[in-house]
Structures are given as C-alpha cells and as structure tokens.
PDB file of N, CA and C in Angstrom:
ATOM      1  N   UNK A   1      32.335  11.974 -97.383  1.00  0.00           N
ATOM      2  CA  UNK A   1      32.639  13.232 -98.028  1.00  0.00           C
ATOM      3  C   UNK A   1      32.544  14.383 -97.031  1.00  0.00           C
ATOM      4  N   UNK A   2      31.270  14.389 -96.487  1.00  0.00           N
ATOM      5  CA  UNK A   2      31.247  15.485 -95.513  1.00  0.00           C
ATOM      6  C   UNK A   2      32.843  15.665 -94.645  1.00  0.00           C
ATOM      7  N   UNK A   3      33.061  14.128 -93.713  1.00  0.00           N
ATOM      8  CA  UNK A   3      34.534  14.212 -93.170  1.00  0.00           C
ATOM      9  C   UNK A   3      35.369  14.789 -93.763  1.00  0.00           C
ATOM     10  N   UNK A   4      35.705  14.507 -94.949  1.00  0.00           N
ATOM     11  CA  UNK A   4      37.148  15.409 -95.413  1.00  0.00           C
ATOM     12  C   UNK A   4      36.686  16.332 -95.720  1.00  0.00           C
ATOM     13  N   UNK A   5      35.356  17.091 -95.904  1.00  0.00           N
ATOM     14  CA  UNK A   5      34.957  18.498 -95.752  1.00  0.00           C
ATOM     15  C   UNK A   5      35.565  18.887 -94.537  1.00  0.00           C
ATOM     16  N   UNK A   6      35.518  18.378 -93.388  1.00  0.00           N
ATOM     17  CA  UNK A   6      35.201  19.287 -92.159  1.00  0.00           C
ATOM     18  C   UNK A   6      36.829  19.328 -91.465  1.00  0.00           C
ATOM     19  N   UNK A   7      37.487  17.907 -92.142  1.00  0.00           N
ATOM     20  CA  UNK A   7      38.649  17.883 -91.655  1.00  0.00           C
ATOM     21  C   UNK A   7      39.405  18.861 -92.640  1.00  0.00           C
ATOM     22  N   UNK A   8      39.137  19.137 -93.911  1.00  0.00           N
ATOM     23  CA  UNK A   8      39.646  20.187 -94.275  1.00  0.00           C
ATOM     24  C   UNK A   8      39.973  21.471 -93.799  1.00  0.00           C
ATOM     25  N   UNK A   9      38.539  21.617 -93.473  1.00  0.00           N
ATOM     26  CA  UNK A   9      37.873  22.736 -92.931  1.00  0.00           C
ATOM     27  C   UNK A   9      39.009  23.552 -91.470  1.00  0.00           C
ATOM     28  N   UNK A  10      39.262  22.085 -90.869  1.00  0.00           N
ATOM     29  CA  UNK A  10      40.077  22.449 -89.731  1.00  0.00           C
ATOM     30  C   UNK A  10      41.269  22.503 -89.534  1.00  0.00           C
ATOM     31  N   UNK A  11      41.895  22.170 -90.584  1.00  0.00           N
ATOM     32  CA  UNK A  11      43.045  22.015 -91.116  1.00  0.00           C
ATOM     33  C   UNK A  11      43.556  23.951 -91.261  1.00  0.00           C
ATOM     34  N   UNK A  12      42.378  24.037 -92.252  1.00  0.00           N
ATOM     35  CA  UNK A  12      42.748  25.283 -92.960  1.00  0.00           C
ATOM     36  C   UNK A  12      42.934  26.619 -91.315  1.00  0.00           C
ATOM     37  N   UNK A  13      42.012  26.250 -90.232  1.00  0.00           N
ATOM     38  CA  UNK A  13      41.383  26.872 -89.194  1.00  0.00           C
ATOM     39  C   UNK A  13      42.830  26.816 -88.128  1.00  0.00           C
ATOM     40  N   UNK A  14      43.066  26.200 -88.354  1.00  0.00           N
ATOM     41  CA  UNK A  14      44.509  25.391 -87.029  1.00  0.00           C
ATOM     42  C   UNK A  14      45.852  26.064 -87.749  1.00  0.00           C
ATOM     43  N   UNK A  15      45.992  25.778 -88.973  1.00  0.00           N
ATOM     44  CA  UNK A  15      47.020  26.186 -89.846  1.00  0.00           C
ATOM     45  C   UNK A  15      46.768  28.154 -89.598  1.00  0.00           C
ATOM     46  N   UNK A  16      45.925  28.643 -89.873  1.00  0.00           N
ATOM     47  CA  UNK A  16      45.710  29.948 -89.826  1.00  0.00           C
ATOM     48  C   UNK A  16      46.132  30.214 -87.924  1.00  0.00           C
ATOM     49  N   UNK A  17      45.202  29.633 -87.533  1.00  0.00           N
ATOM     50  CA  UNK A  17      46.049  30.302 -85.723  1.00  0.00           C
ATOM     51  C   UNK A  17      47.385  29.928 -85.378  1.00  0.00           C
ATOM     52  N   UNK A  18      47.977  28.851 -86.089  1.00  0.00           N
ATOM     53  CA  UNK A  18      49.100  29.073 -85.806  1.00  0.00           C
ATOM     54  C   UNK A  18      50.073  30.204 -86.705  1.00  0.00           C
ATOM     55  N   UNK A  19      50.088  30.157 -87.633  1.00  0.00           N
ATOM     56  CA  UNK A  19      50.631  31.853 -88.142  1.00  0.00           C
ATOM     57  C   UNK A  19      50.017  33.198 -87.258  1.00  0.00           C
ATOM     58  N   UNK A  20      49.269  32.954 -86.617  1.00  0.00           N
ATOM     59  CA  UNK A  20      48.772  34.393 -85.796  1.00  0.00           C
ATOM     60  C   UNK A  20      49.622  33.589 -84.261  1.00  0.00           C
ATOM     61  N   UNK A  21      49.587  32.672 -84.079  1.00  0.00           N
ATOM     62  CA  UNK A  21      50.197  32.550 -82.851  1.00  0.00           C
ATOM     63  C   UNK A  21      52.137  33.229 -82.993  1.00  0.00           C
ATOM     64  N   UNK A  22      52.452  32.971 -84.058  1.00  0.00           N
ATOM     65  CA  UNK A  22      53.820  32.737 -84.497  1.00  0.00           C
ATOM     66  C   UNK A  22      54.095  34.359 -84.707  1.00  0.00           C
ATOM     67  N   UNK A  23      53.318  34.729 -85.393  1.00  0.00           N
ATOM     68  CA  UNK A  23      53.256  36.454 -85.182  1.00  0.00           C
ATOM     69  C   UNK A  23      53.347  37.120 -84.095  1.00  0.00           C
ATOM     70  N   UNK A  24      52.040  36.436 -83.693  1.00  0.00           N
ATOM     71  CA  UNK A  24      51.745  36.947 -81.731  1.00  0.00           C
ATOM     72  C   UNK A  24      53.301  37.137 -81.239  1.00  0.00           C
ATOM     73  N   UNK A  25      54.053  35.752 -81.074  1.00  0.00           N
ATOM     74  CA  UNK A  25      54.851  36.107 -80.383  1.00  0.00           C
ATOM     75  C   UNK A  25      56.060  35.429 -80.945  1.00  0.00           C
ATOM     76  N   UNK A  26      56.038  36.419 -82.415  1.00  0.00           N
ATOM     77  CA  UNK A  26      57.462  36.801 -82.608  1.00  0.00           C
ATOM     78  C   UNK A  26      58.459  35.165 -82.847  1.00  0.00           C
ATOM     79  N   UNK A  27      57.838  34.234 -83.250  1.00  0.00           N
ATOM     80  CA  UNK A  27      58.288  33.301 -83.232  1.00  0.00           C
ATOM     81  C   UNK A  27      59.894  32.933 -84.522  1.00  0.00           C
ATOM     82  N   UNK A  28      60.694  32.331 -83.911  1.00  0.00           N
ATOM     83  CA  UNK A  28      61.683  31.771 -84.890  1.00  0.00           C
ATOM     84  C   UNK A  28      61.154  30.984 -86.200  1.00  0.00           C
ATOM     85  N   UNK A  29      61.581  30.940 -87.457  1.00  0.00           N
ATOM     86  CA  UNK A  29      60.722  30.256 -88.594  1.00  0.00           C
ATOM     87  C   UNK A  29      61.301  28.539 -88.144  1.00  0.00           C
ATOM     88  N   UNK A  30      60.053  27.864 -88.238  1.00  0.00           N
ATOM     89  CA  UNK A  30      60.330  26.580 -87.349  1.00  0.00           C
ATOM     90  C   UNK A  30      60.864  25.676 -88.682  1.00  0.00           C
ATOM     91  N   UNK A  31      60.623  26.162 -89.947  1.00  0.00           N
ATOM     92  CA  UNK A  31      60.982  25.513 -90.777  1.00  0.00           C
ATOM     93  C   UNK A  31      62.734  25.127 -91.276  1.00  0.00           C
ATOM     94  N   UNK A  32      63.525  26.683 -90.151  1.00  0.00           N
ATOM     95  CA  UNK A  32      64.791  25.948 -90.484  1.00  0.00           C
ATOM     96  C   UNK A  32      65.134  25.864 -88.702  1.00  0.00           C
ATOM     97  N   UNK A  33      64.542  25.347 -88.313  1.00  0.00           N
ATOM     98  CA  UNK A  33      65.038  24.480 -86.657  1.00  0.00           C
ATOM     99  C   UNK A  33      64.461  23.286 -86.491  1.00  0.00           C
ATOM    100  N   UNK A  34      65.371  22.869 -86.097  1.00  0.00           N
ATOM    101  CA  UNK A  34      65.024  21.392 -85.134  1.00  0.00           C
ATOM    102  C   UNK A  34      64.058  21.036 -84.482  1.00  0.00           C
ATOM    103  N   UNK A  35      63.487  19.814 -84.142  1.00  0.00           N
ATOM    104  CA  UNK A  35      62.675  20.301 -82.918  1.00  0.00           C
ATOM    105  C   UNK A  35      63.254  20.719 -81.283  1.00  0.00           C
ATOM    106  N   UNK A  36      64.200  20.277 -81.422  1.00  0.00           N
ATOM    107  CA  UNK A  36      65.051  20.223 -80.122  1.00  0.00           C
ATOM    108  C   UNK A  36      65.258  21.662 -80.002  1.00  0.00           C
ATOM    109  N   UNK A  37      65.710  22.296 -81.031  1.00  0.00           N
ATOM    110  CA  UNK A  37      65.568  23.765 -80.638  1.00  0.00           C
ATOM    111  C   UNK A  37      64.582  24.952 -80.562  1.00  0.00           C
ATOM    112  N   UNK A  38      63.477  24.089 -80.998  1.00  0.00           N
ATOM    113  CA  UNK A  38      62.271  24.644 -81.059  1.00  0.00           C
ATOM    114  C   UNK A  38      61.733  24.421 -79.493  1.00  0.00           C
ATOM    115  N   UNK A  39      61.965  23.779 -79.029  1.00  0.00           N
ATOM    116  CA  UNK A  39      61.631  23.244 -77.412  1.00  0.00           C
ATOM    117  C   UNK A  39      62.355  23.876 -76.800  1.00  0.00           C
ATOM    118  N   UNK A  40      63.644  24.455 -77.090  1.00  0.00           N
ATOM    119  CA  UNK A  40      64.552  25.302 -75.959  1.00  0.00           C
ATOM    120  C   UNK A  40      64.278  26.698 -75.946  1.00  0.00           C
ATOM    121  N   UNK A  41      63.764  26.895 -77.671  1.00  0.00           N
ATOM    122  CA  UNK A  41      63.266  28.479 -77.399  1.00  0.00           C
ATOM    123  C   UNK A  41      62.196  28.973 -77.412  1.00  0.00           C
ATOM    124  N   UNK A  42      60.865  27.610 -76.764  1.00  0.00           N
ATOM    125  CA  UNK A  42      60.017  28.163 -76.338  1.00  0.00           C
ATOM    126  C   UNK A  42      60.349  28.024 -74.902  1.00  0.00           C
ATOM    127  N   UNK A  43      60.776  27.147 -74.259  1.00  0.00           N
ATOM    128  CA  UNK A  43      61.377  26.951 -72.834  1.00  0.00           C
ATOM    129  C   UNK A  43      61.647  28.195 -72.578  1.00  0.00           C
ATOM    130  N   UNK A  44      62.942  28.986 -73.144  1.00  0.00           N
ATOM    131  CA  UNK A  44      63.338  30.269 -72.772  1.00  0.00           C
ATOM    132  C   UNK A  44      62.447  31.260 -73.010  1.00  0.00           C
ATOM    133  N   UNK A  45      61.649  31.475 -73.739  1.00  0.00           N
ATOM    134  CA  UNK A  45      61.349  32.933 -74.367  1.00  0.00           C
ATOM    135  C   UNK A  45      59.412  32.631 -73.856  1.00  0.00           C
ATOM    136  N   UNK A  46      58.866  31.536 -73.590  1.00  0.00           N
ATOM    137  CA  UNK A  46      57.504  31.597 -73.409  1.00  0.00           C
ATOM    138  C   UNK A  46      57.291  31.115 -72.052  1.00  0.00           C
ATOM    139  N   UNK A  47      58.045  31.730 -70.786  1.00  0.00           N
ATOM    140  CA  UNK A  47      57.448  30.763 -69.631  1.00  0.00           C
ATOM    141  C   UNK A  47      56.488  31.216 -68.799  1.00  0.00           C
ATOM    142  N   UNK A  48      55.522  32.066 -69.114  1.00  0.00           N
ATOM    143  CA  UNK A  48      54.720  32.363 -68.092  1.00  0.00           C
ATOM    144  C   UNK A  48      53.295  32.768 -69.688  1.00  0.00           C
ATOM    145  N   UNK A  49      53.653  32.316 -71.000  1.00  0.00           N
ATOM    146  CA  UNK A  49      52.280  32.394 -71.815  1.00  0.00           C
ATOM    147  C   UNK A  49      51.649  31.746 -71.543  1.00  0.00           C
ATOM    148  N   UNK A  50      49.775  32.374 -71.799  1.00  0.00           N
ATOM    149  CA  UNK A  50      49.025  31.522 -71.655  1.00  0.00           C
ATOM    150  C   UNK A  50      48.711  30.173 -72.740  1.00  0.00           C
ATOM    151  N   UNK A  51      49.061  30.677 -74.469  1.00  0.00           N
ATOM    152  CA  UNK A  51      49.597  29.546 -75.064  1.00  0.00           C
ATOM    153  C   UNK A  51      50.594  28.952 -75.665  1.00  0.00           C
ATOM    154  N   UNK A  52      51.875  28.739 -74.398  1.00  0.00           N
ATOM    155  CA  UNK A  52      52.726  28.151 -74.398  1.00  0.00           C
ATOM    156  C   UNK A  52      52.310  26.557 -75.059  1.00  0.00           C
ATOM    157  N   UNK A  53      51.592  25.698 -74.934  1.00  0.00           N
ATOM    158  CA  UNK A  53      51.302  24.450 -75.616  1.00  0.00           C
ATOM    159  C   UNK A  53      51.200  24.731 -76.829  1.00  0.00           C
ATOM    160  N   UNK A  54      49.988  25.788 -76.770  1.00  0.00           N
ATOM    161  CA  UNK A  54      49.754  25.732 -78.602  1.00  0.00           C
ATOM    162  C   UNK A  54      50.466  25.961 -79.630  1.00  0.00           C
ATOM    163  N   UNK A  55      51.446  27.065 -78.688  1.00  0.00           N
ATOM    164  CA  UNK A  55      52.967  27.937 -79.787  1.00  0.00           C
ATOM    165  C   UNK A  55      53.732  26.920 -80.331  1.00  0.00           C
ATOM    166  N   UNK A  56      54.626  26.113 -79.030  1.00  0.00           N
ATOM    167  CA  UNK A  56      54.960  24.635 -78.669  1.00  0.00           C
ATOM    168  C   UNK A  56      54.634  23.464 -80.204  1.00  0.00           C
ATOM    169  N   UNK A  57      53.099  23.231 -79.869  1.00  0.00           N
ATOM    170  CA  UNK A  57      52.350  22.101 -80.887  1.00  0.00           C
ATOM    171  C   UNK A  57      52.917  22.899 -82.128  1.00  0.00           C
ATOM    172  N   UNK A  58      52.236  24.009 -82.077  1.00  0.00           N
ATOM    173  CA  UNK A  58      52.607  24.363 -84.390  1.00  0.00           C
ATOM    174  C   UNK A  58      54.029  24.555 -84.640  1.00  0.00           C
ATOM    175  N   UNK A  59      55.122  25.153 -83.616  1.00  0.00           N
ATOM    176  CA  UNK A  59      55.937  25.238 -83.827  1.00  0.00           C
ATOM    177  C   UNK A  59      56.967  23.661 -84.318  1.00  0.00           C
ATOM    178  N   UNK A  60      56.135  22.978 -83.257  1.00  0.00           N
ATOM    179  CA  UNK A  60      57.071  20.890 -83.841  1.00  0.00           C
ATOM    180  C   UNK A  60      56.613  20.381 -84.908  1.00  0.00           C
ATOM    181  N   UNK A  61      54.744  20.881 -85.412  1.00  0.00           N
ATOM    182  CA  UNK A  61      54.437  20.460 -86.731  1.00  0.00           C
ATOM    183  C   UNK A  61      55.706  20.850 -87.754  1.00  0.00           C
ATOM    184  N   UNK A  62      56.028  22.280 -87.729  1.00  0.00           N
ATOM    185  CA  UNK A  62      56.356  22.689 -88.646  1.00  0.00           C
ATOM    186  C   UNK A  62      58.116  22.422 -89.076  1.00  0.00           C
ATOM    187  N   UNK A  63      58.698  21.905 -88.046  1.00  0.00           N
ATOM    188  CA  UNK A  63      59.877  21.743 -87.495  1.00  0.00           C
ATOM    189  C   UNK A  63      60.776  21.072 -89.102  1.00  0.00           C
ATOM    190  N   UNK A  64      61.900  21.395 -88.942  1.00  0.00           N
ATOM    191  CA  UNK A  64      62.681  21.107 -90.115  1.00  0.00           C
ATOM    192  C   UNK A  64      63.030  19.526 -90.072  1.00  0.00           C
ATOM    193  N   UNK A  65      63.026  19.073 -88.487  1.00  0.00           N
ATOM    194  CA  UNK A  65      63.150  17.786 -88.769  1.00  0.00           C
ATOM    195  C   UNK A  65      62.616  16.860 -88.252  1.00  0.00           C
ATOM    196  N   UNK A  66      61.132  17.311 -88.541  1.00  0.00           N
ATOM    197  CA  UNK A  66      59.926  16.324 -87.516  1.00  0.00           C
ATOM    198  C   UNK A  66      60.037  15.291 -88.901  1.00  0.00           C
ATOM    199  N   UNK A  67      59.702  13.672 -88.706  1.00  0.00           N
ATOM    200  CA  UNK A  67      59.418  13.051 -89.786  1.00  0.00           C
ATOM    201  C   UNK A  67      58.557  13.101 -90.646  1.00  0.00           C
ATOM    202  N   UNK A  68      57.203  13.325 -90.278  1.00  0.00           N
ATOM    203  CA  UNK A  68      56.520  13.596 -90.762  1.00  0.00           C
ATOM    204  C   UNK A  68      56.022  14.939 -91.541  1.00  0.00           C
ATOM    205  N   UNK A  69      56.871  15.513 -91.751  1.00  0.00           N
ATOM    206  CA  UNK A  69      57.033  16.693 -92.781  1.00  0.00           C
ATOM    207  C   UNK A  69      58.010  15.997 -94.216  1.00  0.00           C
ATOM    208  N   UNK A  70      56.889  16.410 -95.081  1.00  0.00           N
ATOM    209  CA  UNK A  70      57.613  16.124 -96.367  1.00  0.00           C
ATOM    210  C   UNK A  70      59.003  16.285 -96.872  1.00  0.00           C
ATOM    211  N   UNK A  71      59.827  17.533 -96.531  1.00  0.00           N
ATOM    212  CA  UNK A  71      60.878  17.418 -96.238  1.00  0.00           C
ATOM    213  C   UNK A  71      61.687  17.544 -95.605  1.00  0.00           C
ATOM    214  N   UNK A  72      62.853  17.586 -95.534  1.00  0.00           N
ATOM    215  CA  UNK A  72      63.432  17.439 -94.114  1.00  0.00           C
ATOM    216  C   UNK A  72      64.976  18.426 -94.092  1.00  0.00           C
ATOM    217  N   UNK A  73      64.954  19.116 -93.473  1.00  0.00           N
ATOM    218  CA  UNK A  73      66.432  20.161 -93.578  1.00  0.00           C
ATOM    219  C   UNK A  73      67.452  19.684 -94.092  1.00  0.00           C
ATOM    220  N   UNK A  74      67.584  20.809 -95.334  1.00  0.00           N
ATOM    221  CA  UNK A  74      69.323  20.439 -95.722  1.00  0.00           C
ATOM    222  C   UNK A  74      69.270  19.545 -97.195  1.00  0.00           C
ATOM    223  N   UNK A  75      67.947  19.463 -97.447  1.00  0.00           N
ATOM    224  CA  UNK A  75      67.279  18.723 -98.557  1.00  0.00           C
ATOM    225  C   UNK A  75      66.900  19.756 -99.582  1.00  0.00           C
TER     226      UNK A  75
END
C-alpha cells in the first residue's frame, strides 16, 4: 500500500513539472504530434537548454502516437 502511495505521489510530482516545463518553454501541445515531430522540434527550438532531456521525456509521454497512451491520434 505504502508503494502505490508513493508511486502515486510521484506520478502526480513528474506530471506537474512537466506542465511547468512545457510552459517554461513554450512548448507545442504534444497531444496532437507525433513523436517524430516532437523530436524535431525539440532538436530545433531546445539546443543549448539545460532541460532539453526532461522537455524531450514529457513531451514523448504525452505524444499522440506513443503506444502506450490510451489513445491514439485521429481516434
């Protein structure tokens, strides 16, 4: 029990910095892109951030057509 306390917990914590990351910098809504284009426009638009990975990581969670998102673009 405690575990899915804490994994909750971090869920909720990770999910929140990435909306402040996505704010930070002005990000495209990843929910209607690809991942492929989510990779080209952090390529272009983030090359000298310091969290280029992290923008990167939430931006492919959220991606319209990662599999593992419940649904999937165009659906």
């Amino acid at each position: 029990m405690k575990i899915l306390s804490a994994l909750f917990i971090a869920s909720l914590v990770f999910g929140a910095s990435c909306e402040e990351l996505f704010k930070k910098y002005n990000t495209p809504d990843p929910s209607h892109r690809t991942m492929k284009q989510l990779k080209r426009w952090v390529k272009n638009n983030l090359k000298n951030v310091q969290d280029r990975d992290e923008v990167l990581e939430c931006l492919l969670e959220n991606a319209a057509d990662n599999p593992n998102q419940e649904t999937i673009a165009g659906e």
